[in-house]
Protein backbone atom coordinates (compact mmCIF):
# COMPACT_ATOMS: atom_id res chain seq x y z
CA UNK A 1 -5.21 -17.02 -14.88
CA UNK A 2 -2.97 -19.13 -17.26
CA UNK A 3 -5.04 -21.87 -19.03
CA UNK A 4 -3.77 -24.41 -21.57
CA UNK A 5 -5.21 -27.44 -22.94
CA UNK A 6 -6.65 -28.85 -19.28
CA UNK A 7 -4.50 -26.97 -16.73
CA UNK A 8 -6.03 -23.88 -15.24
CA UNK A 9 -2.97 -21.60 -13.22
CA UNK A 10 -4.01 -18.88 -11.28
CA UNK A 11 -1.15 -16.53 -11.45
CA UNK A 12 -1.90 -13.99 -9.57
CA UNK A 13 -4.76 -12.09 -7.30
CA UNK A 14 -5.48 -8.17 -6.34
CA UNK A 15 -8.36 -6.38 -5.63
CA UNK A 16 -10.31 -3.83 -3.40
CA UNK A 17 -13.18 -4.96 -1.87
CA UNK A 18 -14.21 -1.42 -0.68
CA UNK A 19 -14.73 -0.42 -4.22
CA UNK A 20 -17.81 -1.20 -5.95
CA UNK A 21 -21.96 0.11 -7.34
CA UNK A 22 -22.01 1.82 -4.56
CA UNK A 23 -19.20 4.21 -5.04
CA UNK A 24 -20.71 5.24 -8.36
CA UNK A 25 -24.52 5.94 -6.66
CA UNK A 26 -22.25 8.11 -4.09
CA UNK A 27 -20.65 10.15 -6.61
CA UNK A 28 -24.18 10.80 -8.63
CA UNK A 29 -25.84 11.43 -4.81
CA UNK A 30 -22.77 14.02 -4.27
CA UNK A 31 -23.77 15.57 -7.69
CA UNK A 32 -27.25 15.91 -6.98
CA UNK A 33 -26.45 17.57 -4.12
CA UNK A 34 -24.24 20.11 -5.49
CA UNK A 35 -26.18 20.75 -7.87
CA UNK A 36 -30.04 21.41 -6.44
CA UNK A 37 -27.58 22.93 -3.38
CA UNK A 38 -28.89 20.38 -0.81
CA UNK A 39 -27.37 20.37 2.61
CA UNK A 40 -27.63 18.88 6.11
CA UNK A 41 -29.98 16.34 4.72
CA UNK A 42 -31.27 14.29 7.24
CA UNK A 43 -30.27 10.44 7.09
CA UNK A 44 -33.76 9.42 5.60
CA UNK A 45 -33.43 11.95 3.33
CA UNK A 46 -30.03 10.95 2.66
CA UNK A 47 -31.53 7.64 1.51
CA UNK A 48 -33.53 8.86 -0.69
CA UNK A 49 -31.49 10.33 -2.91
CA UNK A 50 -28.89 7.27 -3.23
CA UNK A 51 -31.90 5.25 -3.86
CA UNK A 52 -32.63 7.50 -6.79
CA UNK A 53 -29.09 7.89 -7.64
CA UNK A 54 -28.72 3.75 -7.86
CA UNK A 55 -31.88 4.31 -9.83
CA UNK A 56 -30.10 6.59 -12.30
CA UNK A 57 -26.82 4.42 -12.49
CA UNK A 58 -28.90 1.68 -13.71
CA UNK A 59 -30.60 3.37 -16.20
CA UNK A 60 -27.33 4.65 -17.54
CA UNK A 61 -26.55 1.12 -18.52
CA UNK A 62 -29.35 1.05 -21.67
CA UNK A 63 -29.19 5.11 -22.12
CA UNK A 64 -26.35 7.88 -22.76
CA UNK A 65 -28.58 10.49 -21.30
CA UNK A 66 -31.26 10.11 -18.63
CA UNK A 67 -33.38 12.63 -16.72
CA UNK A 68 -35.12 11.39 -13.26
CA UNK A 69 -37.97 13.52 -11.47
CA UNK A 70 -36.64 13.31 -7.60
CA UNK A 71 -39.24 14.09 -5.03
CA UNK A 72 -37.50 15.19 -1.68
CA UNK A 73 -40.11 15.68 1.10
CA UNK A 74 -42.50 18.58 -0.69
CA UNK A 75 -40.26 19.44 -3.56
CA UNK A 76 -39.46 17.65 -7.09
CA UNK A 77 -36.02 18.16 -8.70
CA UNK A 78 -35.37 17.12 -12.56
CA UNK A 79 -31.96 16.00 -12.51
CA UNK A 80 -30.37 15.49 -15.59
CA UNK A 81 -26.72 13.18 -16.36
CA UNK A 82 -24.94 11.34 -19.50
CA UNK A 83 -22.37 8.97 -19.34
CA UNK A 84 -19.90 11.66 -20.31
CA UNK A 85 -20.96 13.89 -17.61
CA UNK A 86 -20.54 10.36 -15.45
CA UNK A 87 -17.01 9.62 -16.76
CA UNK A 88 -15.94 12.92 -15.64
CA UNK A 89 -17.50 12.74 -11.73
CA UNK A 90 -15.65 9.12 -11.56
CA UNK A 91 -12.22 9.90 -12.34
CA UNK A 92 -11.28 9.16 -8.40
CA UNK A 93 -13.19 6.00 -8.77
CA UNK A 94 -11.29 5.19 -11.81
CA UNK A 95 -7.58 5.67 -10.09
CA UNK A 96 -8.77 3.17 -7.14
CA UNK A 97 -9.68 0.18 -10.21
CA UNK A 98 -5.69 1.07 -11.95
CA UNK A 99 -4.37 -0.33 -8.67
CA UNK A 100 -5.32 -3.47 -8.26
CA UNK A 101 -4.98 -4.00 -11.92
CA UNK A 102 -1.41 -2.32 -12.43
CA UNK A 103 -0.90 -4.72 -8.94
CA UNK A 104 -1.91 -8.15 -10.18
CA UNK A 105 -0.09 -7.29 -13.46
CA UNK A 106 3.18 -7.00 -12.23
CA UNK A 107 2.60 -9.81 -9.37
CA UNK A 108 2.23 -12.30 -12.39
CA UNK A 109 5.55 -10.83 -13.80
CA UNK A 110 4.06 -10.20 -17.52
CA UNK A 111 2.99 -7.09 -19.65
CA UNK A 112 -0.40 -6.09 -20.44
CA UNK A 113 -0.19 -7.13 -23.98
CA UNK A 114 0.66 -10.88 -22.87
CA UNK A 115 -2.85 -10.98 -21.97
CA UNK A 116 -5.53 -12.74 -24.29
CA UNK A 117 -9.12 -12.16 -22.41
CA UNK A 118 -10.57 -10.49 -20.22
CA UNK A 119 -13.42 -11.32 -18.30
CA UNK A 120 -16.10 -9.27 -16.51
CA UNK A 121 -18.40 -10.31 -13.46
CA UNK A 122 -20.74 -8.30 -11.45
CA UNK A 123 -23.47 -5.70 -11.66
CA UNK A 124 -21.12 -2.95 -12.41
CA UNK A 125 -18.97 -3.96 -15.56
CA UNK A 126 -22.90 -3.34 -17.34
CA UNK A 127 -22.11 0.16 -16.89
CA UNK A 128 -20.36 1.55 -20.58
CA UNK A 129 -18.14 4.08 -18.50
CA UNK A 130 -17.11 1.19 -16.85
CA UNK A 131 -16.12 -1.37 -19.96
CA UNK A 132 -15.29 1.96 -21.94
CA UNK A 133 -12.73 2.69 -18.97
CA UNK A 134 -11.43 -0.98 -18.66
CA UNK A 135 -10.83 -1.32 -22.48
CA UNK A 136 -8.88 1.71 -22.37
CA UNK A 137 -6.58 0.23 -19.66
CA UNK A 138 -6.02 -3.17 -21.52
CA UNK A 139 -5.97 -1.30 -24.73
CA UNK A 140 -8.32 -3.37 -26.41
CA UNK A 141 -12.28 -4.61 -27.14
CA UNK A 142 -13.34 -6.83 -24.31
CA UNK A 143 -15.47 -9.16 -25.58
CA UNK A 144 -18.54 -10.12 -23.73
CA UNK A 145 -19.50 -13.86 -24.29
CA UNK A 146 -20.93 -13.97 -21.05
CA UNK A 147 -23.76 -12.40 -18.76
CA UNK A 148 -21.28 -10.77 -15.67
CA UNK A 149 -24.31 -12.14 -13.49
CA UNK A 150 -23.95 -15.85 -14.09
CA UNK A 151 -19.90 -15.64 -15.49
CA UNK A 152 -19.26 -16.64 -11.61
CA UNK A 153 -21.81 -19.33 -11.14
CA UNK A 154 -19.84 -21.09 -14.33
CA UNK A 155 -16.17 -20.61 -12.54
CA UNK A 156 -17.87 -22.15 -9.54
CA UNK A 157 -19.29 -25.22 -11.36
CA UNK A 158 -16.42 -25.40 -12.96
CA UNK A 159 -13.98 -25.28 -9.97
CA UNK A 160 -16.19 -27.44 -8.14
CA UNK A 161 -16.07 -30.12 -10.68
CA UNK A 162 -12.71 -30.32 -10.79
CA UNK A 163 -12.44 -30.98 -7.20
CA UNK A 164 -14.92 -33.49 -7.40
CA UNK A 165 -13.64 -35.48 -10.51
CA UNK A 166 -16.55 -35.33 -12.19
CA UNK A 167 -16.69 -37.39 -14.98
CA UNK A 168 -17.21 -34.95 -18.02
CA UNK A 169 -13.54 -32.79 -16.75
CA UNK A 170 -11.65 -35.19 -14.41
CA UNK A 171 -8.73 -34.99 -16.63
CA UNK A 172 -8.45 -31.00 -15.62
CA UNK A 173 -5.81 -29.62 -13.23
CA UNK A 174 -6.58 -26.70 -11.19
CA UNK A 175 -3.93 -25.06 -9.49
CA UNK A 176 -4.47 -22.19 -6.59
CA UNK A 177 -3.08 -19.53 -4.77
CA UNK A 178 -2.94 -17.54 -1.65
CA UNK A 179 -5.04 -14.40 -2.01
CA UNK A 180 -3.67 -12.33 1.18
CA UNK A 181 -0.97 -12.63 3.16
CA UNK A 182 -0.91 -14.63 6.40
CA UNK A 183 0.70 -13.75 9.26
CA UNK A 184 1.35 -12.84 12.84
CA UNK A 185 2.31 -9.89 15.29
CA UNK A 186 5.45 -9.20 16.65
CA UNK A 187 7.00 -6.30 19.13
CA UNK A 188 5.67 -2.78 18.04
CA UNK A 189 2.57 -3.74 16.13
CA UNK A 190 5.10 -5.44 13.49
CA UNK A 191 3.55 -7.57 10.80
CA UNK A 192 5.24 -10.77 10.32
CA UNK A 193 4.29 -12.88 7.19
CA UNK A 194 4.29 -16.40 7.16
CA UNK A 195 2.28 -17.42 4.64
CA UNK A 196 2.53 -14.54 1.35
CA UNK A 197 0.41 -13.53 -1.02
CA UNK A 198 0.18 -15.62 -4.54
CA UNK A 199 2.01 -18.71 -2.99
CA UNK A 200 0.47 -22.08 -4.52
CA UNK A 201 -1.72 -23.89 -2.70
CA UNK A 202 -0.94 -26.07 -0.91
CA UNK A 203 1.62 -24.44 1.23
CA UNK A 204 2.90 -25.12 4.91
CA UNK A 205 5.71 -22.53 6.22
CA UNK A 206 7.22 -22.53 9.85
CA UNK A 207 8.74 -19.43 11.17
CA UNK A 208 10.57 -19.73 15.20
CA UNK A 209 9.99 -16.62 17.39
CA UNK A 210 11.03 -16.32 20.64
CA UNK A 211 10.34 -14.10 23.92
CA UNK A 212 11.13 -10.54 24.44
CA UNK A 213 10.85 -10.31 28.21
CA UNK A 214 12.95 -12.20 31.07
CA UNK A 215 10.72 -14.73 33.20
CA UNK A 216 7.60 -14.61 30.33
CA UNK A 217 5.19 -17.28 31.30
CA UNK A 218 2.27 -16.52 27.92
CA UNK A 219 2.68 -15.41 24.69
CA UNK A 220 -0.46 -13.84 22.35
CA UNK A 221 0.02 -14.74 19.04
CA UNK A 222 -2.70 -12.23 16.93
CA UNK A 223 -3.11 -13.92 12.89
CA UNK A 224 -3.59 -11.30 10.70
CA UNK A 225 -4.40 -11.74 6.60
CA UNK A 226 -3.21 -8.36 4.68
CA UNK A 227 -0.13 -6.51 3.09
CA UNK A 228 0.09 -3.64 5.48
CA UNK A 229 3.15 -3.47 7.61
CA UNK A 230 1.63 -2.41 10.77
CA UNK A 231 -0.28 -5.40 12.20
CA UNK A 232 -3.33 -3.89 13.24
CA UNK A 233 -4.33 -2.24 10.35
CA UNK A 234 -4.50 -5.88 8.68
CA UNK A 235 -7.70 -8.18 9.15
CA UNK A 236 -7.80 -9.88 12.50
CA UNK A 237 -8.79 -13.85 12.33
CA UNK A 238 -7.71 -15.18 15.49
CA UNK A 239 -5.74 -14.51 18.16
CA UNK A 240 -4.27 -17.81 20.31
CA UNK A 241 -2.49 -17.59 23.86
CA UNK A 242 -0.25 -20.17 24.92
CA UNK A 243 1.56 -21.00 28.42
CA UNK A 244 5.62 -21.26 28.43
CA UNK A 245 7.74 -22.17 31.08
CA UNK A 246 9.76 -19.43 32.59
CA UNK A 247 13.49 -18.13 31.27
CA UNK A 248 15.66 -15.22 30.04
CA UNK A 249 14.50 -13.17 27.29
CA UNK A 250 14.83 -15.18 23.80
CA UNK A 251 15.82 -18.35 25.09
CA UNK A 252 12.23 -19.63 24.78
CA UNK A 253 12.26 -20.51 20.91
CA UNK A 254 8.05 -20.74 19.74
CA UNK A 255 7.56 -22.81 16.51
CA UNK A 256 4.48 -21.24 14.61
CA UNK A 257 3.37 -22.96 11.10
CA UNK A 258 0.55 -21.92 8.38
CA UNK A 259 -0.50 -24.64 6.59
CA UNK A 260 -3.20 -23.93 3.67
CA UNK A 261 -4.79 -26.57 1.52
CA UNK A 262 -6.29 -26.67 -2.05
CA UNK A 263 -9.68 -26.25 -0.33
CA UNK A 264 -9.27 -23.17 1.79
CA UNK A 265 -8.86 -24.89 4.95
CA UNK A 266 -6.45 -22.79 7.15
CA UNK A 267 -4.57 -24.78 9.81
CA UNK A 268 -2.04 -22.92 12.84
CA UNK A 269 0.20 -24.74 14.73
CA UNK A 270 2.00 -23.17 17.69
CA UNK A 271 4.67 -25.14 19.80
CA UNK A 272 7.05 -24.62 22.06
CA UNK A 273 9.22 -26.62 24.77
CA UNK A 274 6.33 -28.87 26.84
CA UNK A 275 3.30 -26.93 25.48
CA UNK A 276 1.64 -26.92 22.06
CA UNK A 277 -1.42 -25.66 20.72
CA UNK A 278 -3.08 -26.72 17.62
């Protein structure tokens, strides 16, 4: 993000949302398990010990060190882990939060040292491995002006003001982007982007297909949002069938626009000679 005096610009965005707390309670269950040699633990079971292992994260927030009595069924096991011990178990977890980062870096076309804050949100950026890692990526102190658990609820009031002119910031400009691709399917599972990543809301963009086989009377367009080449392994949204009259291969052209406004709303247009389909 790229604010100055009463213009917010969001640059750039990157994430994983498969990546989160409960990657880190995995990695202390696994440990647990290794360590008191537990195996073919029964899915109840299973539960148990990520509920203790959450348990444990937690407490690793306030303490370097932390022992936790676990009772399994008719047995008690005093499992013992620091943060150091934690840092070490998370390495894999820590190569899955460079990406995004080293991703959204180079999307908004600037080096890490052009940054001035960084900000932290959710349950997990209480954990010191965490913030320890983080600071060592952006090779600095991030300061913490904020509780990560209600950092969000001020964007939101804030973003939400904007829109609504409210009195107190109506002179602020907020501009937006596209989060994730937009797109459709072509021959061979082939992901075709119409709408990509980090554009600026608003956006419209028309792209003309045409048919691939000789007397083709439907086509199925499948919208996809995601970066991967191959269609399906992209996130399905919708998929829209439309009628078209009869001719040789690719002499049917198909007139398919995106259109995305400020506020999120997604629009697809699909036309084509005497048929259209909003």
């Amino acid at each position: 993000v790229d604010a100055f005096d009463n213009i917010i610009e969001i640059q750039a965005v990157s994430g994983d949302n498969h990546l989160g707390g409960k990657e880190f309670n995995q990695i202390i269950a696994d440990d647990i398990c290794q360590q008191f040699h537990m195996k073919d633990l029964s899915l109840d079971q299973k539960k148990v010990i990520l509920d203790y292992s959450e348990s444990i994260k937690m407490g690793l927030s306030s303490q370097d060190e932390i022992t936790q009595l676990i009772n399994l069924d008719d047995t008690s096991y005093s499992y013992t882990i620091s943060n150091k011990r934690l840092r070490i178990l998370s390495e894999a977890i820590f190569k899955r939060m460079t990406l995004p980062i080293q991703k959204v870096i180079n999307d908004a076309e600037i080096e890490i040292t052009d940054i001035d804050d960084v900000v932290m949100v959710g349950g997990t950026t209480k954990m010191p491995v965490v913030r320890e890692f983080l600071e060592y990526l952006f090779e600095r102190k991030i300061p913490d002006p904020y509780c990560p658990d209600t950092v969000v609820c001020i964007g939101s009031g804030l973003v939400a003001s904007i829109k609504e002119r409210c009195t107190v910031i109506k002179d602020y400009i907020l501009s937006d982007i596209c989060p994730f691709s937009l797109g459709v399917d072509i021959v061979d599972d082939v992901y075709s982007p119409i709408i990509h990543k980090n554009q600026i809301l608003p956006c419209s963009t028309e792209k003309i297909y045409t048919t691939v086989k000789d007397n083709q009377q439907t086509v199925l367009f499948s919208v996809y949002q995601g970066e991967n080449l191959k269609a399906s392994d992209n996130l399905l949204i919708s998929e829209i069938k439309i009628k078209i009259p009869p001719a040789p291969a690719g002499h049917i052209p198909i007139y398919v626009r995106f259109s995305y406004d400020i506020n999120g709303i997604f629009d697809v247009d699909i036309r084509c000679p005497n048929q259209n389909i909003t």
